[in-house]
Protein backbone atom coordinates (compact mmCIF):
# COMPACT_ATOMS: atom_id res chain seq x y z
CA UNK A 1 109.76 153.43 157.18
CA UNK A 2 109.28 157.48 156.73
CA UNK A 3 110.24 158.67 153.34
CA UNK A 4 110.33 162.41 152.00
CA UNK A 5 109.41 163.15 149.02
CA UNK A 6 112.79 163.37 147.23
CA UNK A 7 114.27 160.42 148.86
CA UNK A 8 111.51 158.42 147.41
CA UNK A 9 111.86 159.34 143.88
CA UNK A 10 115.32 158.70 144.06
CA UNK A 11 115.75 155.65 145.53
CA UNK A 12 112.71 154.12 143.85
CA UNK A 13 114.56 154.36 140.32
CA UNK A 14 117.16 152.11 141.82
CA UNK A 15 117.56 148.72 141.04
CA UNK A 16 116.71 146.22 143.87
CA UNK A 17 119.37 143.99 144.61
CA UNK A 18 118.36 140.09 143.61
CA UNK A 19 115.38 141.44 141.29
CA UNK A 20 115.16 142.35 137.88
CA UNK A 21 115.42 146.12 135.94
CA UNK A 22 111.61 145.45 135.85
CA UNK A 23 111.31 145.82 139.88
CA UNK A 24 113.05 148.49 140.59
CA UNK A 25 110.89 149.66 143.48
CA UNK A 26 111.98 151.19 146.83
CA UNK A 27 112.08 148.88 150.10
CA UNK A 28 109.07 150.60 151.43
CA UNK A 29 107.11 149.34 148.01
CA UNK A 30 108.82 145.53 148.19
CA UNK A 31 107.81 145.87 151.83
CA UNK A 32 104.05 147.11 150.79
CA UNK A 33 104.01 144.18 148.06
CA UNK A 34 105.33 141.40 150.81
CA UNK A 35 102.89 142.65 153.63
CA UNK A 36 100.25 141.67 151.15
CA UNK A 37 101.01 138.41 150.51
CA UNK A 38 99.97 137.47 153.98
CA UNK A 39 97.66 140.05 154.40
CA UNK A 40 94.49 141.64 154.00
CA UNK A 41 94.28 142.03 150.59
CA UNK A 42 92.25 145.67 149.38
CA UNK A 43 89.53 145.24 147.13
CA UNK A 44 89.68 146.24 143.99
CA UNK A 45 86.82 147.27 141.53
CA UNK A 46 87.59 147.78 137.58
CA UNK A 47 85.60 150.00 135.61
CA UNK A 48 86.03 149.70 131.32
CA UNK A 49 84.78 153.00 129.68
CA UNK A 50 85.78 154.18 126.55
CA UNK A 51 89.51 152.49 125.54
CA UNK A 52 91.05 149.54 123.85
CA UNK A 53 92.03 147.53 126.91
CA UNK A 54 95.66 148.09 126.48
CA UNK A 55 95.97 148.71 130.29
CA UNK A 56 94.49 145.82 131.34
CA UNK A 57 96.59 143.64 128.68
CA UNK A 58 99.56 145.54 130.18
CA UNK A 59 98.90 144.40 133.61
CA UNK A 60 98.61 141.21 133.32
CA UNK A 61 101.52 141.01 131.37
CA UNK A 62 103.10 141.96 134.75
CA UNK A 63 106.42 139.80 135.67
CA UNK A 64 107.69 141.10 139.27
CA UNK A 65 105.18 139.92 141.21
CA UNK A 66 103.69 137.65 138.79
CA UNK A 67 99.61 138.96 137.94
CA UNK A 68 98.93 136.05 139.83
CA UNK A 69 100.26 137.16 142.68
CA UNK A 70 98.77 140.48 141.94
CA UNK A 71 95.72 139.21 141.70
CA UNK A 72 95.38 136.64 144.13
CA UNK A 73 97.73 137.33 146.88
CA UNK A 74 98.02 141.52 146.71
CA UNK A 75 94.45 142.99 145.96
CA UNK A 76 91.43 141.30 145.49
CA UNK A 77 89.48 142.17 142.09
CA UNK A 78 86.22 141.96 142.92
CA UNK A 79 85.12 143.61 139.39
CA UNK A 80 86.93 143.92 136.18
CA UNK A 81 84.90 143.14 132.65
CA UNK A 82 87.84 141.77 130.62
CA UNK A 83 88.84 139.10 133.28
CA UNK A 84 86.09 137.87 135.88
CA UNK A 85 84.21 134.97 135.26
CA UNK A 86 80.78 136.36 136.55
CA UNK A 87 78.55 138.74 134.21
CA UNK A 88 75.31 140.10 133.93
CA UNK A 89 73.07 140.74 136.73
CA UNK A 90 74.87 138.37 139.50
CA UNK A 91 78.55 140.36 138.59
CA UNK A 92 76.78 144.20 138.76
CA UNK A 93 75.11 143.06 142.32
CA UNK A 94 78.27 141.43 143.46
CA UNK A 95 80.32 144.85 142.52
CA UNK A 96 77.69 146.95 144.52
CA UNK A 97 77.45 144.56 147.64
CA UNK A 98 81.47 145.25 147.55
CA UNK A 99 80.79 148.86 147.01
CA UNK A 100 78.32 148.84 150.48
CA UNK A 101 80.32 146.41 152.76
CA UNK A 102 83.63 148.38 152.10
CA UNK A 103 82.48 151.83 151.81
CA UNK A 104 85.53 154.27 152.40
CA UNK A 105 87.81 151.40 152.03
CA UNK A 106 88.41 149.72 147.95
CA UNK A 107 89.41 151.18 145.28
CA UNK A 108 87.98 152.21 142.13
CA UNK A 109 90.23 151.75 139.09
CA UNK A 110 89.03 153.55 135.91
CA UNK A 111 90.10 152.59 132.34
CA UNK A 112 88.98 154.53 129.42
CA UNK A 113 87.39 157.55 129.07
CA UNK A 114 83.85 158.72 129.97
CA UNK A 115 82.02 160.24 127.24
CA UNK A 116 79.52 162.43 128.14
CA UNK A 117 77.59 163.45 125.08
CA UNK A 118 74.04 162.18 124.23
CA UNK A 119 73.76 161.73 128.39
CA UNK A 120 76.76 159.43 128.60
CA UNK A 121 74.92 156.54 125.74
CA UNK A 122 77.93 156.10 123.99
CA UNK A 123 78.80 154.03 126.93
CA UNK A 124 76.57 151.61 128.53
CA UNK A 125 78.17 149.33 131.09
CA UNK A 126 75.06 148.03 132.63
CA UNK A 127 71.63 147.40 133.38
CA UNK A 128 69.60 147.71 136.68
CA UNK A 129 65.88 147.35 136.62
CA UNK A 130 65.40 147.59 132.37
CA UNK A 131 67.64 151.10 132.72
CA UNK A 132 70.58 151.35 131.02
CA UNK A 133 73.97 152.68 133.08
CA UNK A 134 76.55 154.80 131.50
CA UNK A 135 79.89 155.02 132.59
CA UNK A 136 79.50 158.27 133.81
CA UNK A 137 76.44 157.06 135.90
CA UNK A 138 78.48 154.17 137.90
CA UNK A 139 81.37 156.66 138.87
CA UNK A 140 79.37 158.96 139.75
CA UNK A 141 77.64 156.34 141.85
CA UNK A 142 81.08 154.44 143.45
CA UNK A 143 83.16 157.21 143.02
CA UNK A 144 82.13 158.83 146.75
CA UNK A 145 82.44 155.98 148.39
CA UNK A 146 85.96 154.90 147.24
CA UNK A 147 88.85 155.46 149.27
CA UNK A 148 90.56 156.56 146.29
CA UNK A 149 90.16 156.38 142.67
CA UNK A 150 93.18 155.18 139.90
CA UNK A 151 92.88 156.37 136.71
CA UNK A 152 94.54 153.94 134.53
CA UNK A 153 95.96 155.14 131.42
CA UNK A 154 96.12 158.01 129.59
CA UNK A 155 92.04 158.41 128.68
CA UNK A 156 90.80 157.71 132.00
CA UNK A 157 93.53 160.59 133.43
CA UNK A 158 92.80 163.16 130.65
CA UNK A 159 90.92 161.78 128.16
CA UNK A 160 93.31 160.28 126.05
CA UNK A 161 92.41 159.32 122.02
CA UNK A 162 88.51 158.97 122.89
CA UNK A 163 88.88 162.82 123.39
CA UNK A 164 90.92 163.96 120.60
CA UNK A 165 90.14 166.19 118.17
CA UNK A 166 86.96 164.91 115.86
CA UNK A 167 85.58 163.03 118.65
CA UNK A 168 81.78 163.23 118.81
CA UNK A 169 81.67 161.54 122.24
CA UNK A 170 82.93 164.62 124.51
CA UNK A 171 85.11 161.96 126.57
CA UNK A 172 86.38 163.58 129.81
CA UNK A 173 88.96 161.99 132.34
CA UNK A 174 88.64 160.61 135.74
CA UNK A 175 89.31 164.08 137.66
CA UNK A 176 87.47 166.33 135.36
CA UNK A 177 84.02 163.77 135.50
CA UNK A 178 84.70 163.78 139.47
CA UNK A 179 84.96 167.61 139.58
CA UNK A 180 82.39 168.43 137.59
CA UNK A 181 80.19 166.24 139.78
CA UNK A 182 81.87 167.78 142.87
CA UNK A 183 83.18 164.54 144.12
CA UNK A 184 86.05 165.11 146.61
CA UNK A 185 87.59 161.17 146.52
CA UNK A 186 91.68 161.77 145.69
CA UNK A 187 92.25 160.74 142.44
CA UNK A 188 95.72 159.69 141.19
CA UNK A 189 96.72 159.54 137.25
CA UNK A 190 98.92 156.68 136.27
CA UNK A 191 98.81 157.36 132.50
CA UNK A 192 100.46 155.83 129.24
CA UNK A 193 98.97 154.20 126.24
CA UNK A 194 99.41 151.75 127.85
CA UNK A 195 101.25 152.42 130.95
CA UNK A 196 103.76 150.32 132.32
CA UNK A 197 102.86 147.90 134.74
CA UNK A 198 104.83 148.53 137.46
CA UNK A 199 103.33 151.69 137.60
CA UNK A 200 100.11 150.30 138.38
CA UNK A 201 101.15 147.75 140.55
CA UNK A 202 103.46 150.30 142.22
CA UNK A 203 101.35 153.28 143.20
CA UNK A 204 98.86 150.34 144.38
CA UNK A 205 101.41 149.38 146.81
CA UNK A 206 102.70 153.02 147.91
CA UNK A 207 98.90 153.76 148.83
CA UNK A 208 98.79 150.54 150.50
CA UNK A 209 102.22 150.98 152.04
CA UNK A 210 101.27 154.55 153.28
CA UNK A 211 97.69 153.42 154.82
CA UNK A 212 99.51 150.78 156.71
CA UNK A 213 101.72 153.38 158.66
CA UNK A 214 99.68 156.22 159.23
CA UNK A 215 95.78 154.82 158.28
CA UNK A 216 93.44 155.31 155.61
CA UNK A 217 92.93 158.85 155.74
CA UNK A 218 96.61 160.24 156.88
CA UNK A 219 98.53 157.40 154.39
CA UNK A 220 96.47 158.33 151.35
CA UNK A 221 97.07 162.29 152.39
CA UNK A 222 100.60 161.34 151.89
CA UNK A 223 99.83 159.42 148.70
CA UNK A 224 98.52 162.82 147.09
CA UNK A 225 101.29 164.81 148.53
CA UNK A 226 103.61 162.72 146.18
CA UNK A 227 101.88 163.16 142.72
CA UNK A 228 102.91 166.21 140.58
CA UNK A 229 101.00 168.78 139.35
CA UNK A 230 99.55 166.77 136.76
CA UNK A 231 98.45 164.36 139.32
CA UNK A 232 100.83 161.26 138.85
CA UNK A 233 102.97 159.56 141.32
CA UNK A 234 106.57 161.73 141.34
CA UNK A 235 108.61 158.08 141.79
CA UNK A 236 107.80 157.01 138.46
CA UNK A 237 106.54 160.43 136.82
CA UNK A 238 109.01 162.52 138.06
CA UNK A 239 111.97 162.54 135.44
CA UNK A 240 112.41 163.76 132.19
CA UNK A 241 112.46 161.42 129.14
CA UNK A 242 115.18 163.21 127.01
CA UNK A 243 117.15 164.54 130.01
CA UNK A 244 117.92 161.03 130.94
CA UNK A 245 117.65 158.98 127.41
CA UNK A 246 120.72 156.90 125.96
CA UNK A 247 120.72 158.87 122.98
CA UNK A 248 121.15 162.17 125.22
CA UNK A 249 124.90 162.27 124.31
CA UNK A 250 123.97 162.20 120.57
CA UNK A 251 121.89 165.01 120.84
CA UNK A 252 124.51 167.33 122.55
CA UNK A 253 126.67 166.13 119.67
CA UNK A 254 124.27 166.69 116.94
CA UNK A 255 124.27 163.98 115.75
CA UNK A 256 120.52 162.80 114.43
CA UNK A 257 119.17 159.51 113.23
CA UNK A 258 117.61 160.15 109.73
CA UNK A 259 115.55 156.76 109.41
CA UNK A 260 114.66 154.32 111.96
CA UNK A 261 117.21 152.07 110.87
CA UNK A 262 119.73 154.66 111.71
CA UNK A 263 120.42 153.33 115.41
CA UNK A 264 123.20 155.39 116.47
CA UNK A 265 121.58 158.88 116.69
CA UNK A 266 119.35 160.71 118.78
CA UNK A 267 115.58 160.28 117.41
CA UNK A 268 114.46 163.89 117.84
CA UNK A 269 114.41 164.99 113.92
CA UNK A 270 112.41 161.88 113.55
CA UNK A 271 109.48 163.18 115.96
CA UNK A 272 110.83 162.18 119.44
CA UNK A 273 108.51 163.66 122.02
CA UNK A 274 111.03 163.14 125.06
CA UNK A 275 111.94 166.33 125.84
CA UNK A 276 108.32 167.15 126.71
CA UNK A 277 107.86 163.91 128.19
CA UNK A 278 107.97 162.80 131.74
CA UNK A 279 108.19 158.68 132.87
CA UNK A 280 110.84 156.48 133.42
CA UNK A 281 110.22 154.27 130.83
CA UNK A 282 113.81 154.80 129.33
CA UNK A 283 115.12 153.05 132.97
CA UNK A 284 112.51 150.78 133.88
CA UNK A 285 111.71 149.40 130.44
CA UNK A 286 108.26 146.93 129.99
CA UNK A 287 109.29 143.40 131.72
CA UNK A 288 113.41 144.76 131.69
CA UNK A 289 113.51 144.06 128.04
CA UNK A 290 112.37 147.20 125.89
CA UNK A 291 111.52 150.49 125.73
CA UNK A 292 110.46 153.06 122.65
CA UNK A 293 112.93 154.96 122.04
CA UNK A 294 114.83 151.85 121.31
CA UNK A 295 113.15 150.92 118.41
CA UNK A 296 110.84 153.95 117.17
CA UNK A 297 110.21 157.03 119.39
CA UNK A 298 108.52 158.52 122.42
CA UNK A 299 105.01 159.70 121.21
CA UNK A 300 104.37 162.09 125.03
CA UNK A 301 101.77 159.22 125.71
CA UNK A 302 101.75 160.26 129.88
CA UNK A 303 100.72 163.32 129.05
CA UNK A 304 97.99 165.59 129.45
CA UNK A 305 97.92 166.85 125.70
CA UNK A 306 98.31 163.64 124.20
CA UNK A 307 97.53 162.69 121.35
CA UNK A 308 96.62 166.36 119.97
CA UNK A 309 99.09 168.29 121.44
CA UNK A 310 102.09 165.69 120.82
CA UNK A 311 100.76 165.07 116.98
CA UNK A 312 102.02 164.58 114.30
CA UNK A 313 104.33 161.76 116.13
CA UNK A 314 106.47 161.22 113.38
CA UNK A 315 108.21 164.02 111.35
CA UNK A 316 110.09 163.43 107.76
């Protein structure tokens, strides 16, 4: 199945037929995700830098597929802090033993940011031979031999709150720690604080979906020639917030909610960061059942300049 780049984005905000709003994916993602049940499953190591763990809570608070299946039947996590059962020594060599034996071939999923002040201290993640590892040490270590690197969440694409103004810790993202180090491995942004999970689980199965018709180099090529300029995947990134929010009828009529409690009125006097926004979080909700607008506002959490530039997120 040969997609171009518009007919993705469309068709991937459409509901599939038998599934829930939370799975709206294209056939060529259901396809990716139902290869993988049978086959070989990726793996998949987790880095934790600086962050609250909100994208990892958000994953596995995944419905369609199940994290189970995620987890069990779609990648294999070889490495992730929060959830393996391994830790100390035997975990670290078990995550670089993966690192050798698939070089060019896992993928390296970074959540939080990487703080580089005081030579990266502010976030130790290990220990090898009585010397400490930062963060920015292990990328910098698996990052080259990935075949691609996910930045999950809004830190570990662009630095996120760790970064913000007042911030002694001079976080960076993902891309600007590989470039700095000259690292070449594509990186793609799914941010959000947190994002949703089908956004994860979704770009993992596009990459996976595109490597299986064209191979690992060619299919991830095609992988990058989807994300935008901010480097996130167009089929979930690729829309405006306000152009397409339920409320967009209430704005053209001027007609503005005052208080929270004022539910029939567009949110923008309130602080409502859509129009700068870009997601499709007001479609594809988190598990079909909710969204932000519908209860507060968007804060511009998938993007770059959050949380300085989109601040103060509520207005009076």
């Amino acid at each position: 199945m040969s997609l171009n780049r518009r007919d993705f984005v469309k068709l991937c905000t459409g509901t599939v037929a038998g599934f829930g709003v939370a799975q709206m994916f294209h056939p060529a993602v259901r396809e990716a995700l139902a290869g993988t049940l049978t086959g070989e499953r990726p793996p998949v190591i987790w880095l934790q830098g600086q962050g609250c763990t909100g994208c990892s809570v958000s994953l596995l608070n995944n419905v369609n597929p199940s994290i189970a299946d995620v987890l069990l039947k779609i990648i294999s996590l070889e490495y992730h802090p929060t959830v393996m059962g391994g830790e100390g020594h035997d975990a670290y060599t078990h995550m670089m033993n993966i690192a050798k034996n698939f070089k060019g071939k896992f993928f390296l999923a970074i959540e939080g940011s990487i703080p580089l002040a005081k030579d990266g201290r502010y976030c130790v993640v290990a220990e090898e031979g009585h010397t400490e590892i930062t963060m920015a040490d292990l990328v910098k270590k698996l990052a080259p031999d990935a075949a691609a690197v996910l930045a999950l969440g809004t830190c570990a694409a662009y630095g996120g709150i760790p970064a913000a103004k007042g911030s002694v810790t001079e976080a960076v993202g993902t891309g600007a720690l590989l470039k700095q180090a000259g690292i070449k491995t594509p990186v793609v942004n799914i941010p959000g604080c947190p994002p949703q999970p089908d956004w994860i689980v979704g770009t993992i199965a596009l990459a996976l979906q595109k490597i299986k018709e064209k191979g690992l180099e060619a299919g991830l090529a095609e992988v990058v020639s989807l994300l935008d300029s901010e480097g996130r995947p167009l089929p979930f990134y690729g829309r405006n917030v306000h152009e397409n929010c339920p409320y967009l009828g209430k704005y053209d009529e001027g007609k503005f909610s005052a208080t929270f409690t004022e539910k029939d009125g567009c949110r923008y006097d309130l602080g409502c960061k859509g129009p700068g926004a870009y997601c499709d979080s007001f479609e594809r909700k988190w598990n079909g059942v909710n969204w932000c607008v519908a209860n507060a506002i968007c804060i511009g959490c998938t993007e770059p300049t959050f949380p300085d530039g989109q601040s103060p997120f509520y207005s009076n």
